[in-house]
PDB file of N, CA and C in Angstrom:
ATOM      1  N   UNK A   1       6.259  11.014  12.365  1.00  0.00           N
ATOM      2  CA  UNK A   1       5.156  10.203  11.925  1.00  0.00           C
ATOM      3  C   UNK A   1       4.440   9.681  13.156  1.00  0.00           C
ATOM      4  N   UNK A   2       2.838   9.195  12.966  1.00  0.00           N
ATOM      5  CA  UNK A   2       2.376   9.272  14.357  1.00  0.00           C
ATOM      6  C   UNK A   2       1.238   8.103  13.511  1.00  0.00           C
ATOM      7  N   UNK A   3       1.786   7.386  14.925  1.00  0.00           N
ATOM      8  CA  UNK A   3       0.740   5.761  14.773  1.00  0.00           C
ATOM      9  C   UNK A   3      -0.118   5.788  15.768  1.00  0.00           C
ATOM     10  N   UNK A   4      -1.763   4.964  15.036  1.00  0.00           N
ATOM     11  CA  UNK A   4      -2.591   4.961  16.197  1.00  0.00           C
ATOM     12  C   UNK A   4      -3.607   4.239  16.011  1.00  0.00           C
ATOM     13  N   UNK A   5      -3.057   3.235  15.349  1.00  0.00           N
ATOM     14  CA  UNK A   5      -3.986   2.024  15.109  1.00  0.00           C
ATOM     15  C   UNK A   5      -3.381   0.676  15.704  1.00  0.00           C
ATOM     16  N   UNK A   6      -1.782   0.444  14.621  1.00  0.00           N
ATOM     17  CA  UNK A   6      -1.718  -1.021  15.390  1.00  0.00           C
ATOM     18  C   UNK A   6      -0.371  -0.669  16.389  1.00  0.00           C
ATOM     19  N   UNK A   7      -0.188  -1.418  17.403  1.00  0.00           N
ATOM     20  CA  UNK A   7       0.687  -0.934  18.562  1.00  0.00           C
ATOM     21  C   UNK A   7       2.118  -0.832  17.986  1.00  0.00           C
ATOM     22  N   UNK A   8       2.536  -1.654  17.320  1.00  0.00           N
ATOM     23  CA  UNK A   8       4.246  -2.086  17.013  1.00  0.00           C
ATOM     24  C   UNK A   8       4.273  -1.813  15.227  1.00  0.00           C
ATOM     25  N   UNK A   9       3.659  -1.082  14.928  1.00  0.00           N
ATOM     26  CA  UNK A   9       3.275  -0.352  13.335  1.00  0.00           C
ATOM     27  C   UNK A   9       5.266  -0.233  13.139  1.00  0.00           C
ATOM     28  N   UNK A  10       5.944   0.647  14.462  1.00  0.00           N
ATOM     29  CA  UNK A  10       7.603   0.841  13.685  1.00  0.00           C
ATOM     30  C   UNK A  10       8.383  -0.276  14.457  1.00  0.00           C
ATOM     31  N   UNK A  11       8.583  -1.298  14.422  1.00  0.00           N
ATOM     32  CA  UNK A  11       9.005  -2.728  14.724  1.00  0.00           C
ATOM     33  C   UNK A  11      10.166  -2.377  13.572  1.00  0.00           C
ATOM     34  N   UNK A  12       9.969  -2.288  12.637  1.00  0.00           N
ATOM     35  CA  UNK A  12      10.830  -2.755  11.329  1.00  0.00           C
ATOM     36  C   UNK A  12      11.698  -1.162  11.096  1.00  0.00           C
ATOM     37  N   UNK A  13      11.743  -0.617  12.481  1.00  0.00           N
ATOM     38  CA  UNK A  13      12.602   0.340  11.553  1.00  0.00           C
ATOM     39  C   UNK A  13      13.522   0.227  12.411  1.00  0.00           C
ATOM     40  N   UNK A  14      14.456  -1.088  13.455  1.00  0.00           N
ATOM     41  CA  UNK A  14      15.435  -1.020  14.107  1.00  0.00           C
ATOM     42  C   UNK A  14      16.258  -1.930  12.691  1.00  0.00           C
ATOM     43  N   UNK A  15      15.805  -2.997  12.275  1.00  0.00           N
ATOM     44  CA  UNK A  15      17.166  -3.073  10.999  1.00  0.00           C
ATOM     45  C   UNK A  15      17.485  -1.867  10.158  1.00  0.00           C
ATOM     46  N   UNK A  16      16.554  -0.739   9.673  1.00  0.00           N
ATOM     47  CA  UNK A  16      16.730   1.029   9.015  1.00  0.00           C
ATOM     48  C   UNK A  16      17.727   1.620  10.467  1.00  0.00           C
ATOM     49  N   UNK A  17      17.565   1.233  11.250  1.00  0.00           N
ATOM     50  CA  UNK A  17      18.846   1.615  11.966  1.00  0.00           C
ATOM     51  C   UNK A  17      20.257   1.208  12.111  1.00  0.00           C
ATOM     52  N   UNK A  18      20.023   0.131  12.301  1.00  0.00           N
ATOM     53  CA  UNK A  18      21.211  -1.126  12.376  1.00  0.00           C
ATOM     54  C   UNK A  18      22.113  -0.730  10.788  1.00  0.00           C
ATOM     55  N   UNK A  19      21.299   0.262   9.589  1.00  0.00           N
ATOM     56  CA  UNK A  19      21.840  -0.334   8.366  1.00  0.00           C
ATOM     57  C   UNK A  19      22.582   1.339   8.655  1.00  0.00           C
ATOM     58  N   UNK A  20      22.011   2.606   9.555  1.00  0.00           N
ATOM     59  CA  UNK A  20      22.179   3.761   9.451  1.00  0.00           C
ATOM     60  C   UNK A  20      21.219   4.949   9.772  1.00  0.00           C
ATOM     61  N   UNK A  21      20.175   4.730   9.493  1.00  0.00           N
ATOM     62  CA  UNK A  21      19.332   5.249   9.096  1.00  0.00           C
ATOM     63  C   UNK A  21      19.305   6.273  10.904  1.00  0.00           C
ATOM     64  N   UNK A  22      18.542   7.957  10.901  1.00  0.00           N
ATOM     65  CA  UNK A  22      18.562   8.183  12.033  1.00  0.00           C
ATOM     66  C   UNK A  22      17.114   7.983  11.956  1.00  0.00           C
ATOM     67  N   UNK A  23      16.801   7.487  13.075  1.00  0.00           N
ATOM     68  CA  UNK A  23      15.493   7.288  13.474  1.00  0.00           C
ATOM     69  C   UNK A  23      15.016   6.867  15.015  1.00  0.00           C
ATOM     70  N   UNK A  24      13.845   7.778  15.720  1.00  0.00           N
ATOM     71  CA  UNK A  24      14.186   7.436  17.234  1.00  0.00           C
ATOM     72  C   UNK A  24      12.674   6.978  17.107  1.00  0.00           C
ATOM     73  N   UNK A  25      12.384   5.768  17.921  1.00  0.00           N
ATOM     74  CA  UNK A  25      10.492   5.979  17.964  1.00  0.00           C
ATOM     75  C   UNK A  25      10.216   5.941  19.234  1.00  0.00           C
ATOM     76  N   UNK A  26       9.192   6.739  19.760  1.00  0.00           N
ATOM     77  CA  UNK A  26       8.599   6.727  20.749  1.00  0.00           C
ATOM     78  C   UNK A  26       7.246   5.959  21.160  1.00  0.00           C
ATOM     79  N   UNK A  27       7.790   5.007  21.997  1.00  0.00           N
ATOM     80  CA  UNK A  27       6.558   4.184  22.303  1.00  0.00           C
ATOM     81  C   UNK A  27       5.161   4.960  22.562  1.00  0.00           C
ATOM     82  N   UNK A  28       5.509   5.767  22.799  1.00  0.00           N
ATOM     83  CA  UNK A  28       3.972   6.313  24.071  1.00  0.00           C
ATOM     84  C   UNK A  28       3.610   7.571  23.211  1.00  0.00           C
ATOM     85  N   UNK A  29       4.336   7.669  21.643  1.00  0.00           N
ATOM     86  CA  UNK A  29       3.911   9.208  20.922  1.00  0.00           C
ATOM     87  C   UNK A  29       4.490  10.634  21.579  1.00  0.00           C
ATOM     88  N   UNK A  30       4.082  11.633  21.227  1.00  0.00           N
ATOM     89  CA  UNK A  30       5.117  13.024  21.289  1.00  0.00           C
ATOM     90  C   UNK A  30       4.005  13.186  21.926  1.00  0.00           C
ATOM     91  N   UNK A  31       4.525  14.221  23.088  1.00  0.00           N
ATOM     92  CA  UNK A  31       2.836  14.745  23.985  1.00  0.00           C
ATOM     93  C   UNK A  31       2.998  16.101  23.510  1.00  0.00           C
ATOM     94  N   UNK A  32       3.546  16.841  22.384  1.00  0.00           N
ATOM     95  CA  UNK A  32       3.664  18.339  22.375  1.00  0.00           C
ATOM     96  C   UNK A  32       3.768  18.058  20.567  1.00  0.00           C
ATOM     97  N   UNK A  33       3.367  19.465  20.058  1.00  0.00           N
ATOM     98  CA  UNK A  33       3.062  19.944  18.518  1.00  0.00           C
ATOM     99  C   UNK A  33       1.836  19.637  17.713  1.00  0.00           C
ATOM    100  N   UNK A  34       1.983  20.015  16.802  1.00  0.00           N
ATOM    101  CA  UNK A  34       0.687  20.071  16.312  1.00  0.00           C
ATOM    102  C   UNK A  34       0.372  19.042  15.866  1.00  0.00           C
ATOM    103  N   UNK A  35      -1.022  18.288  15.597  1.00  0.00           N
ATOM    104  CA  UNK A  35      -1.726  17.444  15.139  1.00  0.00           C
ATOM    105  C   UNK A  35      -3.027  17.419  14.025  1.00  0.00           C
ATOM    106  N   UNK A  36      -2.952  16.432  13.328  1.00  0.00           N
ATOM    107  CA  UNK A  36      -3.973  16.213  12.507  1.00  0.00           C
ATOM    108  C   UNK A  36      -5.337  15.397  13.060  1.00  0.00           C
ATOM    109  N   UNK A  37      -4.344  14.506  13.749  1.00  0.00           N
ATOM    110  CA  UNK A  37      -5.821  13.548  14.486  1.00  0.00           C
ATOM    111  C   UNK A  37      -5.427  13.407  15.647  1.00  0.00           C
ATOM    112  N   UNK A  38      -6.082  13.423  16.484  1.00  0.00           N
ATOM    113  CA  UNK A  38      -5.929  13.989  18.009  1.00  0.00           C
ATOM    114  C   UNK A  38      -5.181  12.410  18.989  1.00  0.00           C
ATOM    115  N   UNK A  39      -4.966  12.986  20.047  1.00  0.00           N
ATOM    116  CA  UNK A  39      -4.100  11.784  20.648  1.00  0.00           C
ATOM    117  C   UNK A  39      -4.737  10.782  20.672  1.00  0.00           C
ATOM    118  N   UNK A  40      -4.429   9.396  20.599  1.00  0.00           N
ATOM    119  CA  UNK A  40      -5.350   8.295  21.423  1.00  0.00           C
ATOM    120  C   UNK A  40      -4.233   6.823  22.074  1.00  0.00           C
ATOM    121  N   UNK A  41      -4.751   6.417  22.793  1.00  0.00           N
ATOM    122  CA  UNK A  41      -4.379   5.238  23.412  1.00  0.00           C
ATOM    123  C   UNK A  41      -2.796   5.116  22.878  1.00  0.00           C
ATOM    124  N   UNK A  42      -3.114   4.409  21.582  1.00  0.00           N
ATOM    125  CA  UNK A  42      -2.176   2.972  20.881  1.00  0.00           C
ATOM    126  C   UNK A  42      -0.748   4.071  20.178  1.00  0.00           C
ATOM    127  N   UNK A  43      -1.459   4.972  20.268  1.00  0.00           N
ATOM    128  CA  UNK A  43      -0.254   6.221  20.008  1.00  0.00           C
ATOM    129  C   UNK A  43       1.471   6.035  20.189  1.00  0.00           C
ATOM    130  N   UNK A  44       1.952   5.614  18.712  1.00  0.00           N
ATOM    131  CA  UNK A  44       3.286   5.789  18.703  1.00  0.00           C
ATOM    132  C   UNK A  44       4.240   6.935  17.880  1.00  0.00           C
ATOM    133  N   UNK A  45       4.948   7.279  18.026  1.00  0.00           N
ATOM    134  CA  UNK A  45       5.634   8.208  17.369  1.00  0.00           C
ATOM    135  C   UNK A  45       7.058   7.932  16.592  1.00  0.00           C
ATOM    136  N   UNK A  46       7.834   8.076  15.008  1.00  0.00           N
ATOM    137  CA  UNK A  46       8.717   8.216  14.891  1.00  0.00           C
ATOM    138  C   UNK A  46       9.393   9.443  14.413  1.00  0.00           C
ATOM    139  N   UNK A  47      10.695   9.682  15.200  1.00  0.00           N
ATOM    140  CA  UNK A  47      10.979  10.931  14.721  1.00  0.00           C
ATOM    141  C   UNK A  47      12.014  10.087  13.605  1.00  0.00           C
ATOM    142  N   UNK A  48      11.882  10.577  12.054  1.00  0.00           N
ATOM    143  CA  UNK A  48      13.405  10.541  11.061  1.00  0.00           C
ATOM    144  C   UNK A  48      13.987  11.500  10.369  1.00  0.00           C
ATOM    145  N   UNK A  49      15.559  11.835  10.925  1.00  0.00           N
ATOM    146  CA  UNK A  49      16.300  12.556  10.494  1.00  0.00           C
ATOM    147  C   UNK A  49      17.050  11.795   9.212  1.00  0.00           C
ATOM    148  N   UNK A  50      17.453  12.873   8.258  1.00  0.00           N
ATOM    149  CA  UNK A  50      18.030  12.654   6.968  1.00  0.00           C
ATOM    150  C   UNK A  50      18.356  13.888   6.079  1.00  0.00           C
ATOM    151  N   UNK A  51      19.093  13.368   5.005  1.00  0.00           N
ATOM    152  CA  UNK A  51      19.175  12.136   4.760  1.00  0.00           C
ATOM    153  C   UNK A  51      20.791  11.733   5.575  1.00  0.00           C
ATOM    154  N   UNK A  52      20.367  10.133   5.386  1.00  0.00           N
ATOM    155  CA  UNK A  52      21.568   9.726   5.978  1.00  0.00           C
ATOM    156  C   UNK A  52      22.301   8.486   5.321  1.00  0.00           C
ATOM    157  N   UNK A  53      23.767   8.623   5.135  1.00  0.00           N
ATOM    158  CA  UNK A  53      23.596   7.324   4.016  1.00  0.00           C
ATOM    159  C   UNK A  53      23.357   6.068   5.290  1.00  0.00           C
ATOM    160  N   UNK A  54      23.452   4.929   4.261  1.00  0.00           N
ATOM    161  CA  UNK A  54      22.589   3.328   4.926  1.00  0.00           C
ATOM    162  C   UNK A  54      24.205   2.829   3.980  1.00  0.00           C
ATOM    163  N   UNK A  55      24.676   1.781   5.316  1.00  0.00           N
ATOM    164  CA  UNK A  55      25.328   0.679   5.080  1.00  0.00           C
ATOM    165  C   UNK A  55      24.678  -1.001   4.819  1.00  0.00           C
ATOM    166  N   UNK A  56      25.653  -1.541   4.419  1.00  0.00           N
ATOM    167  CA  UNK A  56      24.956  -2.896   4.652  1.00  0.00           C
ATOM    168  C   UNK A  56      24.384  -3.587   5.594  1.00  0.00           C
ATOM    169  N   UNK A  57      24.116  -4.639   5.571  1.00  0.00           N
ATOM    170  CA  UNK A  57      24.134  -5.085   6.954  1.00  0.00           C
ATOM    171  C   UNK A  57      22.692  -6.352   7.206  1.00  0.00           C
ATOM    172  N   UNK A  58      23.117  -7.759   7.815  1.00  0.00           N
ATOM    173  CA  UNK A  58      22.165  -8.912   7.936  1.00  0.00           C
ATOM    174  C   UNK A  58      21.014  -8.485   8.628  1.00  0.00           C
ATOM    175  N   UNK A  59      19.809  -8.328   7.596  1.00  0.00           N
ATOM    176  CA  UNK A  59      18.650  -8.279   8.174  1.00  0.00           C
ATOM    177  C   UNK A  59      17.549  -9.178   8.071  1.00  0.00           C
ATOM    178  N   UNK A  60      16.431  -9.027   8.322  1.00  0.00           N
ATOM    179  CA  UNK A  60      15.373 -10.240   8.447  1.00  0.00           C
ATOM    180  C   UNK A  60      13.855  -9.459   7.953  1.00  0.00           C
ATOM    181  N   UNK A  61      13.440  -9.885   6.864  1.00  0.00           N
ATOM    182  CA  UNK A  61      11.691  -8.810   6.557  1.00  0.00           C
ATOM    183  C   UNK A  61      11.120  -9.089   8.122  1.00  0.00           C
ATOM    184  N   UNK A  62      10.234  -8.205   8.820  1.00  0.00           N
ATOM    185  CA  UNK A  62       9.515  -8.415   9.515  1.00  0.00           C
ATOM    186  C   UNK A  62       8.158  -8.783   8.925  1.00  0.00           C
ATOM    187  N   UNK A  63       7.656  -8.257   8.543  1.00  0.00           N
ATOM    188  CA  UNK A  63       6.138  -8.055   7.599  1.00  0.00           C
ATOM    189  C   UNK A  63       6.164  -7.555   6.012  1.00  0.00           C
ATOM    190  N   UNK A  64       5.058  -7.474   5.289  1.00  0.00           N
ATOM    191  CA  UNK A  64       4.992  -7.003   4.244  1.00  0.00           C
ATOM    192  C   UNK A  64       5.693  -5.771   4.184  1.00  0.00           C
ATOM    193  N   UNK A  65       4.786  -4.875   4.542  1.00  0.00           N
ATOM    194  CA  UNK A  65       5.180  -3.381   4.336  1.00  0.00           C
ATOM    195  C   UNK A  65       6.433  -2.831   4.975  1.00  0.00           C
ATOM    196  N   UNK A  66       6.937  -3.458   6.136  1.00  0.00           N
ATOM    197  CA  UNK A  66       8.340  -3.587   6.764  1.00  0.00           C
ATOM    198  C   UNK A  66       9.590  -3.560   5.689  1.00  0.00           C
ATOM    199  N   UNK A  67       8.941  -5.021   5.523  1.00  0.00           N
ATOM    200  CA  UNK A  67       9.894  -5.822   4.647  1.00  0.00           C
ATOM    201  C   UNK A  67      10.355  -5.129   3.385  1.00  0.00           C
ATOM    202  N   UNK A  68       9.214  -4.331   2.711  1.00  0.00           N
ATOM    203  CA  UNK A  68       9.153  -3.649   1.316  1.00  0.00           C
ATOM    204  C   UNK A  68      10.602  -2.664   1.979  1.00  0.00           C
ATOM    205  N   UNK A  69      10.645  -1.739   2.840  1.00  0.00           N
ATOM    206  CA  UNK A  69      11.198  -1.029   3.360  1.00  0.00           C
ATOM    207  C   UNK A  69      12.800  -1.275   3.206  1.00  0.00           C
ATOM    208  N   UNK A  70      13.189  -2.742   4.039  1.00  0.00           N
ATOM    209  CA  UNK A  70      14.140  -3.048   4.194  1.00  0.00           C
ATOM    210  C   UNK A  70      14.798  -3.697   2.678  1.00  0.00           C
ATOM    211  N   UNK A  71      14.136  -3.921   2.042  1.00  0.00           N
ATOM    212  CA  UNK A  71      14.775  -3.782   1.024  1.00  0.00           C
ATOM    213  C   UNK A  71      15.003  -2.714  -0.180  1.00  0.00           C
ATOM    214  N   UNK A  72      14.257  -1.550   0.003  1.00  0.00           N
ATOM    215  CA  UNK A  72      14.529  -1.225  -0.846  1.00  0.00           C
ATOM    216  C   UNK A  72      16.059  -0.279   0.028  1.00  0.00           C
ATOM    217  N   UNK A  73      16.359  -0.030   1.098  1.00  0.00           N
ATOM    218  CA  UNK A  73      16.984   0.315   1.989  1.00  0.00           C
ATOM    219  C   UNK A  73      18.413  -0.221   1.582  1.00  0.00           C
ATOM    220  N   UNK A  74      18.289  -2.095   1.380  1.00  0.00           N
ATOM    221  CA  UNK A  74      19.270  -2.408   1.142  1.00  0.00           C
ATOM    222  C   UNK A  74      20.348  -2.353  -0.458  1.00  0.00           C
ATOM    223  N   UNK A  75      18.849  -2.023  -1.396  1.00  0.00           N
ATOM    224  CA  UNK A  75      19.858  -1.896  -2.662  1.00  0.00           C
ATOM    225  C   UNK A  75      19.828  -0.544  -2.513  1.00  0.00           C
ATOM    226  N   UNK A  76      19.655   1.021  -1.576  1.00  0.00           N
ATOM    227  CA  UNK A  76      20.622   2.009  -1.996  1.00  0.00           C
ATOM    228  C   UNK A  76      21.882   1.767  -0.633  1.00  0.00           C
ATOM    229  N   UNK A  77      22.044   0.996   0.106  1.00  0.00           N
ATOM    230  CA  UNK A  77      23.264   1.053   1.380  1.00  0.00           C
ATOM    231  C   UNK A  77      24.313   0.916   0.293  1.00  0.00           C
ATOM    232  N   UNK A  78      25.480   1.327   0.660  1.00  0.00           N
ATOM    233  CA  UNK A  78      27.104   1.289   0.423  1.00  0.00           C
ATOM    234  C   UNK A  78      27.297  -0.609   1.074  1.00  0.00           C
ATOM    235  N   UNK A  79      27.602  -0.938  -0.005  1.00  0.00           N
ATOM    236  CA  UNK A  79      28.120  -2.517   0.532  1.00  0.00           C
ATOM    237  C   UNK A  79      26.718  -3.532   0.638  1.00  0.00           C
ATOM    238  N   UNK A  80      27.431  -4.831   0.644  1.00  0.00           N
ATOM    239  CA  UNK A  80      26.608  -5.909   0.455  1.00  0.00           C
ATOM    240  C   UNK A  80      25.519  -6.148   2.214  1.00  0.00           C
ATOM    241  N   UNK A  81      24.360  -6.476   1.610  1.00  0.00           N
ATOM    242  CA  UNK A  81      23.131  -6.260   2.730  1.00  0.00           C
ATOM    243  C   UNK A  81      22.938  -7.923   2.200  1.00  0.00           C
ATOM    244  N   UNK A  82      22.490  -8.532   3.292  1.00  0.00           N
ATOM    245  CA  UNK A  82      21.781 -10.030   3.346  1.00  0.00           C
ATOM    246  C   UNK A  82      20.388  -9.961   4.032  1.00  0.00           C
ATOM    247  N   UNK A  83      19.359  -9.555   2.964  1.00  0.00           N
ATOM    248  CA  UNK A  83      18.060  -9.626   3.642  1.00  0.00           C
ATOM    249  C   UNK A  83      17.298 -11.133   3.532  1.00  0.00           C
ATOM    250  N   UNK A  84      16.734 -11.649   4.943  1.00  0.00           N
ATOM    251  CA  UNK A  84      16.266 -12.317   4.866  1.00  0.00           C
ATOM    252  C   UNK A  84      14.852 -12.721   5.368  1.00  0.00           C
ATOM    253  N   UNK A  85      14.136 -13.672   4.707  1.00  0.00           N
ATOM    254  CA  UNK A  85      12.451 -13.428   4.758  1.00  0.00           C
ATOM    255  C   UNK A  85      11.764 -13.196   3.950  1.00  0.00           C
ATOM    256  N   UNK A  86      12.271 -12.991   2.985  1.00  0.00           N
ATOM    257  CA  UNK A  86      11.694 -12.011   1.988  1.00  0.00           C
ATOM    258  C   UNK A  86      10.823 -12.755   0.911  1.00  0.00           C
ATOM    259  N   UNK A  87      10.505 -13.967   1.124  1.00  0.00           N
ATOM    260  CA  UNK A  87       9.308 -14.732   0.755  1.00  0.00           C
ATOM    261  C   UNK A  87       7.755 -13.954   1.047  1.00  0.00           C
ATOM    262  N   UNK A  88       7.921 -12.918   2.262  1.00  0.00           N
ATOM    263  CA  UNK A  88       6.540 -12.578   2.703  1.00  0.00           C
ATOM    264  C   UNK A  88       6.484 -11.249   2.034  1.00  0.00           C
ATOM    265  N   UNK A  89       7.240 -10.843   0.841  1.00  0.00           N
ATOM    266  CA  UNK A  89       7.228  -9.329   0.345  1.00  0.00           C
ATOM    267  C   UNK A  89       6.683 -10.092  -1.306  1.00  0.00           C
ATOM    268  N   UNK A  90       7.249 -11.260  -1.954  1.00  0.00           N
ATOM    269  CA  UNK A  90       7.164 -11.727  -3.252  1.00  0.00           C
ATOM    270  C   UNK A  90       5.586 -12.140  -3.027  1.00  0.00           C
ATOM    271  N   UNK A  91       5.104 -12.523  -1.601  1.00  0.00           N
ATOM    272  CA  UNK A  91       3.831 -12.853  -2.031  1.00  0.00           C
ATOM    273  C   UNK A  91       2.861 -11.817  -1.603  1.00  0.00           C
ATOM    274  N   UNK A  92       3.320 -10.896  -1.281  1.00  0.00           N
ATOM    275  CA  UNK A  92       2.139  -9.664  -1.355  1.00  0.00           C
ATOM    276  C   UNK A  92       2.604  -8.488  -2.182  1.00  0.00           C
ATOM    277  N   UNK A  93       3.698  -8.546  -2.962  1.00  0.00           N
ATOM    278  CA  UNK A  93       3.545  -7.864  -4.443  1.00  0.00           C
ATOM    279  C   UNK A  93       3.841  -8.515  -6.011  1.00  0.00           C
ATOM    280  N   UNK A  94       3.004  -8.427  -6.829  1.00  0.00           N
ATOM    281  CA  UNK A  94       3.545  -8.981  -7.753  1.00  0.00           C
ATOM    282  C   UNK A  94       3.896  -8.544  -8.564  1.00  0.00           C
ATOM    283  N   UNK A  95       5.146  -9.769  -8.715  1.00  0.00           N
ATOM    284  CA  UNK A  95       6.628  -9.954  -9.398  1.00  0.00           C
ATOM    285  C   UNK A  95       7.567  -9.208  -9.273  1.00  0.00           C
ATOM    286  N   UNK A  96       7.597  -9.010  -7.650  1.00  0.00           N
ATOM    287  CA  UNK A  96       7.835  -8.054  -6.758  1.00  0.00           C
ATOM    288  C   UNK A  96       9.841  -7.828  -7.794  1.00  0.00           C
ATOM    289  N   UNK A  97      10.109  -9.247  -7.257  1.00  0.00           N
ATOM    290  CA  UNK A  97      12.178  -9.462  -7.739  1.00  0.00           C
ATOM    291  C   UNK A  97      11.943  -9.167  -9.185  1.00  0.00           C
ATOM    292  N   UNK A  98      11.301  -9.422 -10.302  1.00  0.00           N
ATOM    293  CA  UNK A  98      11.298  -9.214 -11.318  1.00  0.00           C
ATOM    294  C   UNK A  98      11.413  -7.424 -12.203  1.00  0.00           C
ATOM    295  N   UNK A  99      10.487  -6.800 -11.364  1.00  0.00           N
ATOM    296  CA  UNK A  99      10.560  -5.573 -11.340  1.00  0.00           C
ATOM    297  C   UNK A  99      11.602  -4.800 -10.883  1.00  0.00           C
ATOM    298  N   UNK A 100      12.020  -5.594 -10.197  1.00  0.00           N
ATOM    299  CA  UNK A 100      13.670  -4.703  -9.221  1.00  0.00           C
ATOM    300  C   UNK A 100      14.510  -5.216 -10.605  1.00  0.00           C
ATOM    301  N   UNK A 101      14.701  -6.070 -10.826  1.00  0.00           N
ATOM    302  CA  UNK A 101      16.014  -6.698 -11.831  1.00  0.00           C
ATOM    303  C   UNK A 101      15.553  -5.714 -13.030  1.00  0.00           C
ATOM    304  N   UNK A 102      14.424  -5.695 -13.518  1.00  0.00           N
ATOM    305  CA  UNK A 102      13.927  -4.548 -14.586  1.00  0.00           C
ATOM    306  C   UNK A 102      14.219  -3.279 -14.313  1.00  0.00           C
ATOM    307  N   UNK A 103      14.322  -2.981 -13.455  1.00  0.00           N
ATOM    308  CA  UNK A 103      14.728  -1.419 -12.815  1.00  0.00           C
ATOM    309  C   UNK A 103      16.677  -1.586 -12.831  1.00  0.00           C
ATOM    310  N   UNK A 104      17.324  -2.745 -12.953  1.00  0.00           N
ATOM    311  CA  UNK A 104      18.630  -2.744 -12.562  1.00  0.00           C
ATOM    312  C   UNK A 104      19.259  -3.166 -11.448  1.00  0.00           C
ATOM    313  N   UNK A 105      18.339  -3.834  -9.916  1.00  0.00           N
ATOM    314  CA  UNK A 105      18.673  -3.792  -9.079  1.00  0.00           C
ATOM    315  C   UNK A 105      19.581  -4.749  -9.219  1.00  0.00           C
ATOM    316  N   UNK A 106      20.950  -4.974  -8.352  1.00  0.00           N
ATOM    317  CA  UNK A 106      21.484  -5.920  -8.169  1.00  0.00           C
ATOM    318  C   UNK A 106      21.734  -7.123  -6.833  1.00  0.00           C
ATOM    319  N   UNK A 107      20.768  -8.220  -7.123  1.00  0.00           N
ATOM    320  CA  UNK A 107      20.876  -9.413  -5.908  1.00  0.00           C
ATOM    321  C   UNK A 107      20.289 -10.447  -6.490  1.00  0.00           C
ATOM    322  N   UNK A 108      20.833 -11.437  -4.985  1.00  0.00           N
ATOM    323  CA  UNK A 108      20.922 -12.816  -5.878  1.00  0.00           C
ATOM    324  C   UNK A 108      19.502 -13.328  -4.557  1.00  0.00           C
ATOM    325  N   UNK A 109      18.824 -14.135  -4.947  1.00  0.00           N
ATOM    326  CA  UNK A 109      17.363 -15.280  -3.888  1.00  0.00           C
ATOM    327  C   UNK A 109      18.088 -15.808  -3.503  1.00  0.00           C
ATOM    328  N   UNK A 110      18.608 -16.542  -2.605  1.00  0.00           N
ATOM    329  CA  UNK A 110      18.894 -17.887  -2.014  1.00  0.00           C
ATOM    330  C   UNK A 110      17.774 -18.347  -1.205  1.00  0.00           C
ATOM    331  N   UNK A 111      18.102 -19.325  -1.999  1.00  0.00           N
ATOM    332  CA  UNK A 111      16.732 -20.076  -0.809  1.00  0.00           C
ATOM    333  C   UNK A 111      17.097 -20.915   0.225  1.00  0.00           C
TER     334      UNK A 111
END
């Protein structure tokens, strides 16, 4: 995957590591293969291998779309995950926990 707008776009994929996940990112982008939109500046790169299973493990939302990530990450890991932050995911989707519990997910809010 290849970023080239905001600088730190894969910030949120070292807890997708921490939980398992293979994933390497390259600050400075891939200088070789093919492309859709041509190199520029802010250019980052992640390479992800899979699948791979995901363990538990104490994490923190970084951002919205991060955050969406890390949780849905944490209800398929093997074992109990403690995500935290996650005030900044309920207010940019709605009825974000409600829909997971409707789907079956299993976790508890602490506030």
């Amino acid at each position: 995957m290849h970023e080239t707008v905001y600088e730190n776009r894969f910030g949120f994929t070292d807890a997708l590591v921490k939980m398992g996940a293979d994933i390497v990112v390259h600050p400075h982008g891939l200088q070789d293969g093919p492309r859709r939109v041509p190199r520029r500046n802010l250019e980052q790169a992640a390479v992800i291998n899979g699948p791979t299973p995901l363990s538990g493990a104490d994490i923190t939302v970084p951002d919205l779309r991060g955050g969406y990530s890390h949780v849905i990450a944490a209800l398929t890991a093997t074992g109990e995950s403690t995500v935290r932050n996650v005030g900044i995911i309920s207010r940019g989707y709605e009825k974000f926990f409600s829909k997971l519990a409707a789907l079956g997910a299993d976790f508890d809010i602490l506030e």
